[in-house]
PDB file of N, CA and C in Angstrom:
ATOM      1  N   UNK A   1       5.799   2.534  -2.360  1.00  0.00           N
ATOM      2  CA  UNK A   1       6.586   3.536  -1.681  1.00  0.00           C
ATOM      3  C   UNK A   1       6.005   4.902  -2.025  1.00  0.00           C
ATOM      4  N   UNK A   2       5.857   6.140  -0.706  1.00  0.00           N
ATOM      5  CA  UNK A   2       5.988   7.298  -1.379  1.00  0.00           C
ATOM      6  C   UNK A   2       6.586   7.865  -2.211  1.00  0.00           C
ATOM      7  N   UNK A   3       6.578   8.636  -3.129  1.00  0.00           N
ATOM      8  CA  UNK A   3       7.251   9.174  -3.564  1.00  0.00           C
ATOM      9  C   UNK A   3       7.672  10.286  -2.886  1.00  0.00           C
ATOM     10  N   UNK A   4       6.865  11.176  -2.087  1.00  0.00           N
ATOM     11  CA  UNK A   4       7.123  12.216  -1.163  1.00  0.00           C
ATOM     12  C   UNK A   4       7.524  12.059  -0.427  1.00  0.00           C
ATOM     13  N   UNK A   5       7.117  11.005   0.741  1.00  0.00           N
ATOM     14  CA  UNK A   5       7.899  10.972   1.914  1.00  0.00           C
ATOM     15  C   UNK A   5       9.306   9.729   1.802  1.00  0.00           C
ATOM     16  N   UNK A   6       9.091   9.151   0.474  1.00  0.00           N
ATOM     17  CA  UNK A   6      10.285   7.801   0.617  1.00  0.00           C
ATOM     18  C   UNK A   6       9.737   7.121   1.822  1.00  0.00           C
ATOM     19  N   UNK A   7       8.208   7.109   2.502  1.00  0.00           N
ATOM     20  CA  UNK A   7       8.067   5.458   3.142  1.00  0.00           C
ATOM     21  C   UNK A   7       7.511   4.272   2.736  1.00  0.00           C
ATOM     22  N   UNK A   8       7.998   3.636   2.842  1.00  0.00           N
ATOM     23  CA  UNK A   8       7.555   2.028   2.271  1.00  0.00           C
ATOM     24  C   UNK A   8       5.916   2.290   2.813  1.00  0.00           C
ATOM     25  N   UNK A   9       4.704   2.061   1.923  1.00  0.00           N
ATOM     26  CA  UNK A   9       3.058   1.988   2.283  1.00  0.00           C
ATOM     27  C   UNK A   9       2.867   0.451   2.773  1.00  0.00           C
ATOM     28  N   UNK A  10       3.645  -0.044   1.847  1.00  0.00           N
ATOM     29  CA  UNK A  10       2.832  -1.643   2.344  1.00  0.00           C
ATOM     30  C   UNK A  10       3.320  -2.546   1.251  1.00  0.00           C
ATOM     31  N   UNK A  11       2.824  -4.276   1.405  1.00  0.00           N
ATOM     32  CA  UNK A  11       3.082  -4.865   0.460  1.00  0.00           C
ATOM     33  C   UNK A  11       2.205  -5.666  -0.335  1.00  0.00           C
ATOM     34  N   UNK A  12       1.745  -5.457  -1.653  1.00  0.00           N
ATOM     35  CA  UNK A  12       0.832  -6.112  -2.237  1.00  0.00           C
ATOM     36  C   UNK A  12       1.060  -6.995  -3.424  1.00  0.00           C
ATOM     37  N   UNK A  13       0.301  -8.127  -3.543  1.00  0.00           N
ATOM     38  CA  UNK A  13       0.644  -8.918  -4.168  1.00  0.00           C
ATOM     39  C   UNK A  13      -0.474  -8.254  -5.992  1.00  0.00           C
ATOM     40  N   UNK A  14       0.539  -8.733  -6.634  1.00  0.00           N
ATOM     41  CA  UNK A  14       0.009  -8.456  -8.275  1.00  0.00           C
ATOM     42  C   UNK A  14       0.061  -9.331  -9.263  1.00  0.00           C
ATOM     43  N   UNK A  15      -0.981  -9.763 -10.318  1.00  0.00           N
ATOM     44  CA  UNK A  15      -0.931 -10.755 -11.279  1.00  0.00           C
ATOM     45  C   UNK A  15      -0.618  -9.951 -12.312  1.00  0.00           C
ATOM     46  N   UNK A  16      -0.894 -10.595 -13.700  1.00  0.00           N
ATOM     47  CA  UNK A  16      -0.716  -9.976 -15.184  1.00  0.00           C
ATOM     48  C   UNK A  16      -1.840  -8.953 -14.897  1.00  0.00           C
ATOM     49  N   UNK A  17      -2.817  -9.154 -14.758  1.00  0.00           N
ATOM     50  CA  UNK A  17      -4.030  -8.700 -14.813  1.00  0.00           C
ATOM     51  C   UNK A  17      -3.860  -6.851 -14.345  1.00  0.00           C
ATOM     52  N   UNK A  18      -3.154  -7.253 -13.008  1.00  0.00           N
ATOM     53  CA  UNK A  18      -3.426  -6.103 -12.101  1.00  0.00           C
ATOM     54  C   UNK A  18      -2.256  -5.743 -12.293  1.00  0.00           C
ATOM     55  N   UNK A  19      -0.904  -5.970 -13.015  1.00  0.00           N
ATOM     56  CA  UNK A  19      -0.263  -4.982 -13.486  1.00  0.00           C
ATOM     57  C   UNK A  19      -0.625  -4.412 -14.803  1.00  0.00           C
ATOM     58  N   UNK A  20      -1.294  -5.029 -15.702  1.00  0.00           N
ATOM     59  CA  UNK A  20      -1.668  -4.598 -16.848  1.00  0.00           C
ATOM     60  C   UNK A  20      -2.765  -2.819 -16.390  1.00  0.00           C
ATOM     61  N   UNK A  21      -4.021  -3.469 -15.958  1.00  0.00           N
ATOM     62  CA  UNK A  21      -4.380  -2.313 -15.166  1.00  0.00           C
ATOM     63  C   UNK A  21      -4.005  -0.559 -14.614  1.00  0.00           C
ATOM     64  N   UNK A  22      -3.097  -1.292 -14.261  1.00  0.00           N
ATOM     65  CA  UNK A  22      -2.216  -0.183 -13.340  1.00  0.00           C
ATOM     66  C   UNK A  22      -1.745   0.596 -14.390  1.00  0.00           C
ATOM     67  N   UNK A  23      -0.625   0.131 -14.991  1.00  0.00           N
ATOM     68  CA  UNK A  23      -0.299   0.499 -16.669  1.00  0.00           C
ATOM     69  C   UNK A  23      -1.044   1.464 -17.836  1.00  0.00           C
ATOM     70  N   UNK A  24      -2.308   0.660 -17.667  1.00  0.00           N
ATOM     71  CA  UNK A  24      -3.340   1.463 -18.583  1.00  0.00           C
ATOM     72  C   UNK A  24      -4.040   2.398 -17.746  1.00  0.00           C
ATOM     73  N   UNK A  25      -4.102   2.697 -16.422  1.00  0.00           N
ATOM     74  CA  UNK A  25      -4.736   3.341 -15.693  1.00  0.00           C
ATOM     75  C   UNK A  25      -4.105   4.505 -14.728  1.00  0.00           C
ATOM     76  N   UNK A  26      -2.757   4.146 -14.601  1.00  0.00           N
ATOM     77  CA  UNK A  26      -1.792   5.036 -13.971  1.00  0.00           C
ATOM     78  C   UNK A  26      -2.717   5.051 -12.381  1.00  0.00           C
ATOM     79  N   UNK A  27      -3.807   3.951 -12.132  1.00  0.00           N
ATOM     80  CA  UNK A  27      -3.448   3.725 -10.483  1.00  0.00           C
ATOM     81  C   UNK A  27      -3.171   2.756 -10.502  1.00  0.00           C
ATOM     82  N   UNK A  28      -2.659   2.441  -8.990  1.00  0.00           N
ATOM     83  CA  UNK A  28      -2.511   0.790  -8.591  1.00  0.00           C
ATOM     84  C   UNK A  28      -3.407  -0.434  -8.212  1.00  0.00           C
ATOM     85  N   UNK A  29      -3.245  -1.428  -8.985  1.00  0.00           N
ATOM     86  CA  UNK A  29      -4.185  -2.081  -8.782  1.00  0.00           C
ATOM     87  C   UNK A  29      -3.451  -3.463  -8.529  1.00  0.00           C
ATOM     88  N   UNK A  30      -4.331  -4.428  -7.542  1.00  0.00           N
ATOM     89  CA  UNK A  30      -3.893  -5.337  -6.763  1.00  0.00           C
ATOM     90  C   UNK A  30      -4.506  -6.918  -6.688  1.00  0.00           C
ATOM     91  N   UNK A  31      -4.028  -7.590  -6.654  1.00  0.00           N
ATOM     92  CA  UNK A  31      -4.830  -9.090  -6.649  1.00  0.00           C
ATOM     93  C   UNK A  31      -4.496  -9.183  -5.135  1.00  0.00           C
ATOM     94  N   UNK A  32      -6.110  -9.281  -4.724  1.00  0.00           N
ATOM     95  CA  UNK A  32      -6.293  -9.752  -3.628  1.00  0.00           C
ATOM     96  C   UNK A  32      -6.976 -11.083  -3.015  1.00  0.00           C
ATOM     97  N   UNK A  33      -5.392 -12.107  -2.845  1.00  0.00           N
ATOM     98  CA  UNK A  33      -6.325 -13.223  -2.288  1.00  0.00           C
ATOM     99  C   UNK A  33      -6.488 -13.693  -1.440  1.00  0.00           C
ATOM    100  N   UNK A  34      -7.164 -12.977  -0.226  1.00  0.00           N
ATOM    101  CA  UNK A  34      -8.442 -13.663   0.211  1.00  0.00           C
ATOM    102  C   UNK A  34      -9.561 -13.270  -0.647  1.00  0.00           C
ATOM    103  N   UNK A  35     -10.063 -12.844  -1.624  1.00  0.00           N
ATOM    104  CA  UNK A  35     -11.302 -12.081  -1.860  1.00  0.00           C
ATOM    105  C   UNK A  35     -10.843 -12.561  -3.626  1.00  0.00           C
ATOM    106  N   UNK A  36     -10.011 -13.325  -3.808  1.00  0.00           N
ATOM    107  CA  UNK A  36      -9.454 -14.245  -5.447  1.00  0.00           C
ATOM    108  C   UNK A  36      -9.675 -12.824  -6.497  1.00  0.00           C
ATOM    109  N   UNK A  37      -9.703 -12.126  -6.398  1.00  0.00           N
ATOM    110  CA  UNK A  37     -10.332 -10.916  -7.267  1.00  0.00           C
ATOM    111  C   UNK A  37      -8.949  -9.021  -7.411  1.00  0.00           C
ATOM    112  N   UNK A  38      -9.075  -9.085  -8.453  1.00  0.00           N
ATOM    113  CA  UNK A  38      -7.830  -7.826  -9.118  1.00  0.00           C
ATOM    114  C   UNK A  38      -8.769  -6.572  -8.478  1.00  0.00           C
ATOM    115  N   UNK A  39      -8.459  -5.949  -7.578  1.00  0.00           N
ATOM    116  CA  UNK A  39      -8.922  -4.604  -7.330  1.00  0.00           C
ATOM    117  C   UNK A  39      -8.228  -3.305  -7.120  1.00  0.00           C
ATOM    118  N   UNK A  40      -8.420  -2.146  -7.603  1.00  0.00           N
ATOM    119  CA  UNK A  40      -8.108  -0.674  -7.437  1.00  0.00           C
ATOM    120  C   UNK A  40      -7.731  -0.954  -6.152  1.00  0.00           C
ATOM    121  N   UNK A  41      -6.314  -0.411  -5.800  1.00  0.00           N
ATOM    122  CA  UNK A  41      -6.092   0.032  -4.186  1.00  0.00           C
ATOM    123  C   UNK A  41      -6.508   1.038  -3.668  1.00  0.00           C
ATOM    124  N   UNK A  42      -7.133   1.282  -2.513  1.00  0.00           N
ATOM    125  CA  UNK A  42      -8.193   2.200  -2.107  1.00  0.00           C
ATOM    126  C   UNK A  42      -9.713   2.278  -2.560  1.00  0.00           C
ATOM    127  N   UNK A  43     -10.145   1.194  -3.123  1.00  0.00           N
ATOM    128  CA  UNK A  43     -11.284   0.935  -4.006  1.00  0.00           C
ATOM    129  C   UNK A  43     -12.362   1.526  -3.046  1.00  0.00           C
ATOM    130  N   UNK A  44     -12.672   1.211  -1.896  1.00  0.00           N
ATOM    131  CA  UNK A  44     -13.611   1.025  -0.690  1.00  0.00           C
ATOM    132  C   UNK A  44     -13.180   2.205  -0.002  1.00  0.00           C
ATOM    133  N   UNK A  45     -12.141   2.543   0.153  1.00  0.00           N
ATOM    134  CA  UNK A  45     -12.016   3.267   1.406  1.00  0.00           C
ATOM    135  C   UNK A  45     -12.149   5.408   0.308  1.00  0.00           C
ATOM    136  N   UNK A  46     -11.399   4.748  -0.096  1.00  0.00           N
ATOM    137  CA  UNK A  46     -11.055   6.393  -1.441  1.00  0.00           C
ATOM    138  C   UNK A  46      -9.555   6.677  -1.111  1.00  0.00           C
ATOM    139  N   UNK A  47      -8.964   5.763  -0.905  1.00  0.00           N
ATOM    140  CA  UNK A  47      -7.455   5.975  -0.545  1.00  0.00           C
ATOM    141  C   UNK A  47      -6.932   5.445  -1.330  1.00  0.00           C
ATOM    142  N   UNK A  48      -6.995   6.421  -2.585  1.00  0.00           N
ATOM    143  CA  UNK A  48      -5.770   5.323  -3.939  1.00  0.00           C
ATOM    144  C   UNK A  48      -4.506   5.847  -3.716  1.00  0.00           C
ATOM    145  N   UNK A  49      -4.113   5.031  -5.055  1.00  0.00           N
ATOM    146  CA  UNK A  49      -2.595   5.124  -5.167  1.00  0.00           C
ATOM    147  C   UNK A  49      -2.690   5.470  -7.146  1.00  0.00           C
ATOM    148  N   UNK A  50      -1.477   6.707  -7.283  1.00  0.00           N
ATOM    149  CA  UNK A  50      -1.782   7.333  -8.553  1.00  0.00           C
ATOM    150  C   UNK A  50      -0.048   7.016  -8.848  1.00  0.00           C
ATOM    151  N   UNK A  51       0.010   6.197  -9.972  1.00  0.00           N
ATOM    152  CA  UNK A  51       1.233   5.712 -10.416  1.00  0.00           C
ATOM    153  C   UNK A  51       2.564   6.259 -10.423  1.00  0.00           C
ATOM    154  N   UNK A  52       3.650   6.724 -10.092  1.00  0.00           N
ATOM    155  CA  UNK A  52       4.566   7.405 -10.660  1.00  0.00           C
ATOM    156  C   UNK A  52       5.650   6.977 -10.883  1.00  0.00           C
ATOM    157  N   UNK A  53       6.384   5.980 -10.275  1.00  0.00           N
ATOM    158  CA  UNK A  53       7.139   4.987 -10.854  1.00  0.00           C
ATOM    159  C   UNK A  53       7.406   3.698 -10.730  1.00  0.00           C
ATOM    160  N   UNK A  54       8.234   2.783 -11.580  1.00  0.00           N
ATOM    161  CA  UNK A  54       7.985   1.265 -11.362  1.00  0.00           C
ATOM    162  C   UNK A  54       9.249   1.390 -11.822  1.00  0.00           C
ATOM    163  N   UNK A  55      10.104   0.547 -11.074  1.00  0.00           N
ATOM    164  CA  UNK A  55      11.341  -0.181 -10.619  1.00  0.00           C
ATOM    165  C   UNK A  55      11.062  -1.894 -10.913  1.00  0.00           C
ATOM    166  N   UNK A  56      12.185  -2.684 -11.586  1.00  0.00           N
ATOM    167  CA  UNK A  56      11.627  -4.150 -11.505  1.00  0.00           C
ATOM    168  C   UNK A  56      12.992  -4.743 -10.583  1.00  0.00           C
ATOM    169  N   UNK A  57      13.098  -5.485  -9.855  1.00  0.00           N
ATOM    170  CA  UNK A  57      14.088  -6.238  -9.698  1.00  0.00           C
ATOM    171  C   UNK A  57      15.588  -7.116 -10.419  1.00  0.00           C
ATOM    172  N   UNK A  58      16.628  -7.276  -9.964  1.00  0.00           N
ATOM    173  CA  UNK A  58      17.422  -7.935 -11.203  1.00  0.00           C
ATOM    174  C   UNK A  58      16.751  -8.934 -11.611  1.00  0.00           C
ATOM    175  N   UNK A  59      16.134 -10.059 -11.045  1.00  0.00           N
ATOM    176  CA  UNK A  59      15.664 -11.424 -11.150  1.00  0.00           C
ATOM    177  C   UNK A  59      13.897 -10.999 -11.757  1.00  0.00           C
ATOM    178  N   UNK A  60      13.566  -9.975 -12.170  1.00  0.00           N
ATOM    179  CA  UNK A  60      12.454  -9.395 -12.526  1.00  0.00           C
ATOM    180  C   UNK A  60      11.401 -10.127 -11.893  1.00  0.00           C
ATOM    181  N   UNK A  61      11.072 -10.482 -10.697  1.00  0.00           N
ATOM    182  CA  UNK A  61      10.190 -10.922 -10.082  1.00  0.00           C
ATOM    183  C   UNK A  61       9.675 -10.253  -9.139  1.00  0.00           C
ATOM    184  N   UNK A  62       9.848  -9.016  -9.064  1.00  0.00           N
ATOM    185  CA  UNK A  62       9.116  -8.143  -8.447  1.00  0.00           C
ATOM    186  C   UNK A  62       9.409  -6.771  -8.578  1.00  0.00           C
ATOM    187  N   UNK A  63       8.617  -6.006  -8.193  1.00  0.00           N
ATOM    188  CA  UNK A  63       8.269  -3.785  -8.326  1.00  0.00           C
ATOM    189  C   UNK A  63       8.262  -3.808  -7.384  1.00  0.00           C
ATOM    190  N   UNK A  64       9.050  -2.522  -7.767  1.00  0.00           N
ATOM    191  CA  UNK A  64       9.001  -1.385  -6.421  1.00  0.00           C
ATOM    192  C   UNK A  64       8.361  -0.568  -7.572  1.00  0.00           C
ATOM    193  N   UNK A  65       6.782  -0.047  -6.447  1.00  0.00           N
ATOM    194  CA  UNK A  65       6.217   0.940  -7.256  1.00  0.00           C
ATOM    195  C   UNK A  65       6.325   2.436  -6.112  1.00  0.00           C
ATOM    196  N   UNK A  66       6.686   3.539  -7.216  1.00  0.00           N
ATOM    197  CA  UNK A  66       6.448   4.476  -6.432  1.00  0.00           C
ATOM    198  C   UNK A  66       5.242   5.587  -6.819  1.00  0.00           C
ATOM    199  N   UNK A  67       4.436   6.064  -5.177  1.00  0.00           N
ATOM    200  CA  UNK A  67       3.368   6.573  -5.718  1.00  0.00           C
ATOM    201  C   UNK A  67       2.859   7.709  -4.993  1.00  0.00           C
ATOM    202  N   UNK A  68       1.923   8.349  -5.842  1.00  0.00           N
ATOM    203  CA  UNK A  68       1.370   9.131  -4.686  1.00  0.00           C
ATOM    204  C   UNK A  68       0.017   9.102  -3.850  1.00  0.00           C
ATOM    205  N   UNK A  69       0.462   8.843  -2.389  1.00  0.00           N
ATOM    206  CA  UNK A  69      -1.035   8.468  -1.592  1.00  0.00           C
ATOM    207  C   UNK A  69      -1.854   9.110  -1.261  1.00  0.00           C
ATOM    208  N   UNK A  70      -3.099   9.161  -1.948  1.00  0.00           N
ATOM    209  CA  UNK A  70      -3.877   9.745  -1.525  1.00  0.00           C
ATOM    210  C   UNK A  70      -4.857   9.239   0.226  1.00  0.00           C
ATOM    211  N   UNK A  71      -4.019  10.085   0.938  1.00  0.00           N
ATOM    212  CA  UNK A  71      -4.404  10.230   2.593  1.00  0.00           C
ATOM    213  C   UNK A  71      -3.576   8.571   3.468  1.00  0.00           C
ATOM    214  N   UNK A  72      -4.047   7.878   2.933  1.00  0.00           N
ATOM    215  CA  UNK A  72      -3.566   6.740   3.942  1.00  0.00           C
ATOM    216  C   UNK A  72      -3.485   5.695   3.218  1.00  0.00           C
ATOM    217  N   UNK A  73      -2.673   4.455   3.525  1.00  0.00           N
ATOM    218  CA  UNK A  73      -2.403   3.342   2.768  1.00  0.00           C
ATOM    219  C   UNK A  73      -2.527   2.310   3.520  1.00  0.00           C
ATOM    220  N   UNK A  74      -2.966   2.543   4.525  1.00  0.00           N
ATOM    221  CA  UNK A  74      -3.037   1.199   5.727  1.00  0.00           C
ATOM    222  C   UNK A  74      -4.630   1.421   6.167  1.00  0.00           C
ATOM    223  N   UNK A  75      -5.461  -0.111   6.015  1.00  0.00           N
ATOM    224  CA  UNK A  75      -6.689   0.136   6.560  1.00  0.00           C
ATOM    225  C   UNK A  75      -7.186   0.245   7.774  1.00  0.00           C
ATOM    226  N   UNK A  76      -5.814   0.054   8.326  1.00  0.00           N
ATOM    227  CA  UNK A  76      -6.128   0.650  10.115  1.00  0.00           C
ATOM    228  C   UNK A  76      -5.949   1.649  10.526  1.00  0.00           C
ATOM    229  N   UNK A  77      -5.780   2.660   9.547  1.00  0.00           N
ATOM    230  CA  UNK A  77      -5.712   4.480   9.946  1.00  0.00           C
ATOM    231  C   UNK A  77      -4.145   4.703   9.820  1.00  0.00           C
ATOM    232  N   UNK A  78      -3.455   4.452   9.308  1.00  0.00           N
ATOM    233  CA  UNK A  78      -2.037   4.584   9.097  1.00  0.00           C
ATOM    234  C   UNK A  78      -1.731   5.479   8.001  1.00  0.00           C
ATOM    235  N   UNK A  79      -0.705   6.003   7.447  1.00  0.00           N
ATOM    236  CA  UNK A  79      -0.002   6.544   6.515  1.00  0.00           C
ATOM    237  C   UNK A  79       0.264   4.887   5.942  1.00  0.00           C
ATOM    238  N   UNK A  80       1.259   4.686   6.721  1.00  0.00           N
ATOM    239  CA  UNK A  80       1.845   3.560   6.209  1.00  0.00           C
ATOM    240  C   UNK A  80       1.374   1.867   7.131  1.00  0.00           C
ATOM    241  N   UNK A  81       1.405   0.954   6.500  1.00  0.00           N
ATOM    242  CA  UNK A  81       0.966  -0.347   6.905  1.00  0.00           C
ATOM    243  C   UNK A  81       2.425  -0.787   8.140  1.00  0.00           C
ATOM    244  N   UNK A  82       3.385  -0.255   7.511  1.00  0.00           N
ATOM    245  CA  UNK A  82       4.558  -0.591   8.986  1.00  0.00           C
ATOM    246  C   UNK A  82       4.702   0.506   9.919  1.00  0.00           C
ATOM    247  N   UNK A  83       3.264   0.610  10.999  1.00  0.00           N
ATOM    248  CA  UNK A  83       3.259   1.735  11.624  1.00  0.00           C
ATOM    249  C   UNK A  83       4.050   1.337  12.825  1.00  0.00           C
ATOM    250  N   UNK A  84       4.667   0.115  12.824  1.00  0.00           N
ATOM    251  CA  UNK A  84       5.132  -0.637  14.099  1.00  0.00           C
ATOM    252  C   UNK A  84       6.523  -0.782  14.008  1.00  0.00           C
ATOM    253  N   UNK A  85       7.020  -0.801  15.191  1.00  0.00           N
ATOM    254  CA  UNK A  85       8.737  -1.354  15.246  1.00  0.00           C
ATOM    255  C   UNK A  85       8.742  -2.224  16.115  1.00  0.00           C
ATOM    256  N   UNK A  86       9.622  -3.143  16.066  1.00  0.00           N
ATOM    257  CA  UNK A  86      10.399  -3.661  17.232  1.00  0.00           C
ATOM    258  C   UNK A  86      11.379  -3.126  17.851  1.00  0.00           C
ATOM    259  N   UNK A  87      10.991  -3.142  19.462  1.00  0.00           N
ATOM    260  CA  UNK A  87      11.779  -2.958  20.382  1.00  0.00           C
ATOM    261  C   UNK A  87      12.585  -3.782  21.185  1.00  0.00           C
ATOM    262  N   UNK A  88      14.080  -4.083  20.457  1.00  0.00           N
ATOM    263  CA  UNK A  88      14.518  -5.088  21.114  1.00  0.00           C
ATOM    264  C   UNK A  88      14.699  -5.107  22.784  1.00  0.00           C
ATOM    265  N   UNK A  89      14.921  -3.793  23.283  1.00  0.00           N
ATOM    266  CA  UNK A  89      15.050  -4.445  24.681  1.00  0.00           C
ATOM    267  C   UNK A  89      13.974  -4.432  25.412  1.00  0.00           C
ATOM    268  N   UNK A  90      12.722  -4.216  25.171  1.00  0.00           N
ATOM    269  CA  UNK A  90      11.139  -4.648  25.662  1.00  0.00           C
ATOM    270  C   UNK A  90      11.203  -5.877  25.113  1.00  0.00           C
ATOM    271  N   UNK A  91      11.224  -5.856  23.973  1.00  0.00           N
ATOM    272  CA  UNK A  91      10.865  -7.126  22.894  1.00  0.00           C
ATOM    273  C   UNK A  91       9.517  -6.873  22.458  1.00  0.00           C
ATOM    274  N   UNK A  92       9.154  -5.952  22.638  1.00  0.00           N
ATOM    275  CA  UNK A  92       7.572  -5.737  22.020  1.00  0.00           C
ATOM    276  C   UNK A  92       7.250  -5.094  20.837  1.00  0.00           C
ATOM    277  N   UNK A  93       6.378  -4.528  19.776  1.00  0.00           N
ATOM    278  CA  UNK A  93       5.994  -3.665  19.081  1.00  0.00           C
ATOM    279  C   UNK A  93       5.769  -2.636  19.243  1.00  0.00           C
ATOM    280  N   UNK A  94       6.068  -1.709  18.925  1.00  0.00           N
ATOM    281  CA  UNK A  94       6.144  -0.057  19.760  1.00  0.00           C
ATOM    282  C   UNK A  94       5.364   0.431  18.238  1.00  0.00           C
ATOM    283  N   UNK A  95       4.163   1.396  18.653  1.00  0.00           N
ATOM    284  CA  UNK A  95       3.592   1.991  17.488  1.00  0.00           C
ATOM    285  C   UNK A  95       4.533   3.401  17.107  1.00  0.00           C
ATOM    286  N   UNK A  96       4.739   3.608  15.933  1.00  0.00           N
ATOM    287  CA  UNK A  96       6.031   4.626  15.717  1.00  0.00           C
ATOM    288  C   UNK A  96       5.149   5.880  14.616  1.00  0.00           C
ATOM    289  N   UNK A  97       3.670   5.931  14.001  1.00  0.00           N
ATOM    290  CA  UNK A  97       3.120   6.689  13.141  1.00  0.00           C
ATOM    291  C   UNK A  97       1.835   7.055  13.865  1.00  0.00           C
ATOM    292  N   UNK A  98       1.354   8.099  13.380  1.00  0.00           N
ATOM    293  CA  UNK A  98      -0.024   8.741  13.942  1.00  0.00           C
ATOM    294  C   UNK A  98      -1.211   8.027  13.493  1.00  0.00           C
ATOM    295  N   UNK A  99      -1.794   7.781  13.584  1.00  0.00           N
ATOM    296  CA  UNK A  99      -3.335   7.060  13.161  1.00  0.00           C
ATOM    297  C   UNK A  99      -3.993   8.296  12.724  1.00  0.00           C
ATOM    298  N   UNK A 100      -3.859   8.514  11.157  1.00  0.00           N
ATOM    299  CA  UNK A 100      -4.893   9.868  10.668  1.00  0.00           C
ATOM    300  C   UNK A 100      -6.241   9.644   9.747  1.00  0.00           C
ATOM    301  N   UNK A 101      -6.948   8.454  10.239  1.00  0.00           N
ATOM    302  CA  UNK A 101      -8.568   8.437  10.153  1.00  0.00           C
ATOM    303  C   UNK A 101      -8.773   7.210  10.745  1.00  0.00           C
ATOM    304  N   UNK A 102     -10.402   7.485  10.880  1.00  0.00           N
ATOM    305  CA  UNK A 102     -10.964   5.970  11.631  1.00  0.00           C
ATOM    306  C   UNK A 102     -11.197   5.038  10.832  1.00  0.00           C
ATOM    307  N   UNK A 103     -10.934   4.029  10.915  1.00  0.00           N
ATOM    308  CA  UNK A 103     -11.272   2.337  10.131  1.00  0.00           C
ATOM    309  C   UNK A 103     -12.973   2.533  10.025  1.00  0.00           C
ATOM    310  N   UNK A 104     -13.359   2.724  11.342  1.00  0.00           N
ATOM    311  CA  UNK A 104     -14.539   2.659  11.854  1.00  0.00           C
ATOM    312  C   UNK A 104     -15.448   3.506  10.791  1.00  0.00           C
ATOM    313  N   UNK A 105     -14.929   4.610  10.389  1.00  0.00           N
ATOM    314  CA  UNK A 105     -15.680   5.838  10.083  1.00  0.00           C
ATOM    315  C   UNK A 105     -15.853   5.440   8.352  1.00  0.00           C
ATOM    316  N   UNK A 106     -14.959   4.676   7.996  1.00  0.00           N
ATOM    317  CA  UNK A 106     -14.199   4.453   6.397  1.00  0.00           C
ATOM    318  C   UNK A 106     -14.840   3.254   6.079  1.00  0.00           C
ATOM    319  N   UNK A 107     -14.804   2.532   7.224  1.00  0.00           N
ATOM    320  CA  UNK A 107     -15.168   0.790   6.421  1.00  0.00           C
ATOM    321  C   UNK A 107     -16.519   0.743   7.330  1.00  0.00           C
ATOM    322  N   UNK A 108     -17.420   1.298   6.936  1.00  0.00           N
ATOM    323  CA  UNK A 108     -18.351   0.672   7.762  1.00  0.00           C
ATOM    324  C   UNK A 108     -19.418  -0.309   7.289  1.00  0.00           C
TER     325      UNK A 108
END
């Protein structure tokens, strides 16, 4: 989550590893599996995430981390990864955020 704007960025999955990390590093870091491997979020692109708070659940099985994003958190040019809504009476996905960089330009 931002901390500035309060929007949800996205959702990532985390081991011991990559919360330990995060902890000692004050960024966020992530187990990513397709790729079986603990990595810096924004590693590739330069779009981290710089720690500022961690929330655990009652059932402590999961964080809410809150942070601050540096530029974008979605690798398709988003602020945020839920740049989409549903529109129930279309029934379709309606894009609801600005696209502020190219995938193209970032991941090449």
């Amino acid at each position: 989550m931002d901390i500035e704007s309060g929007k949800v960025l996205t959702l990532c999955y985390m081991n011991k590893e990559a919360v330990k990390k995060t902890l000692e590093t004050g960024k966020v870091y992530v187990f990513r599996r397709s790729q079986g491997r603990v990595m810096q979020k924004g590693e590739i692109s330069g779009h981290t995430q710089t720690l500022r708070e961690i929330y655990v659940d009652c059932e402590e099985n999961s964080l809410l981390i809150k942070v601050e994003q540096k530029l974008a958190a979605c690798h398709l040019g988003y602020f945020t990864c839920y740049f989409r809504k549903f529109n129930p009476q279309t029934k379709q996905l309606e894009i609801v955020e600005e696209k502020i960089f190219s995938p193209e330009e970032v991941y090449k």
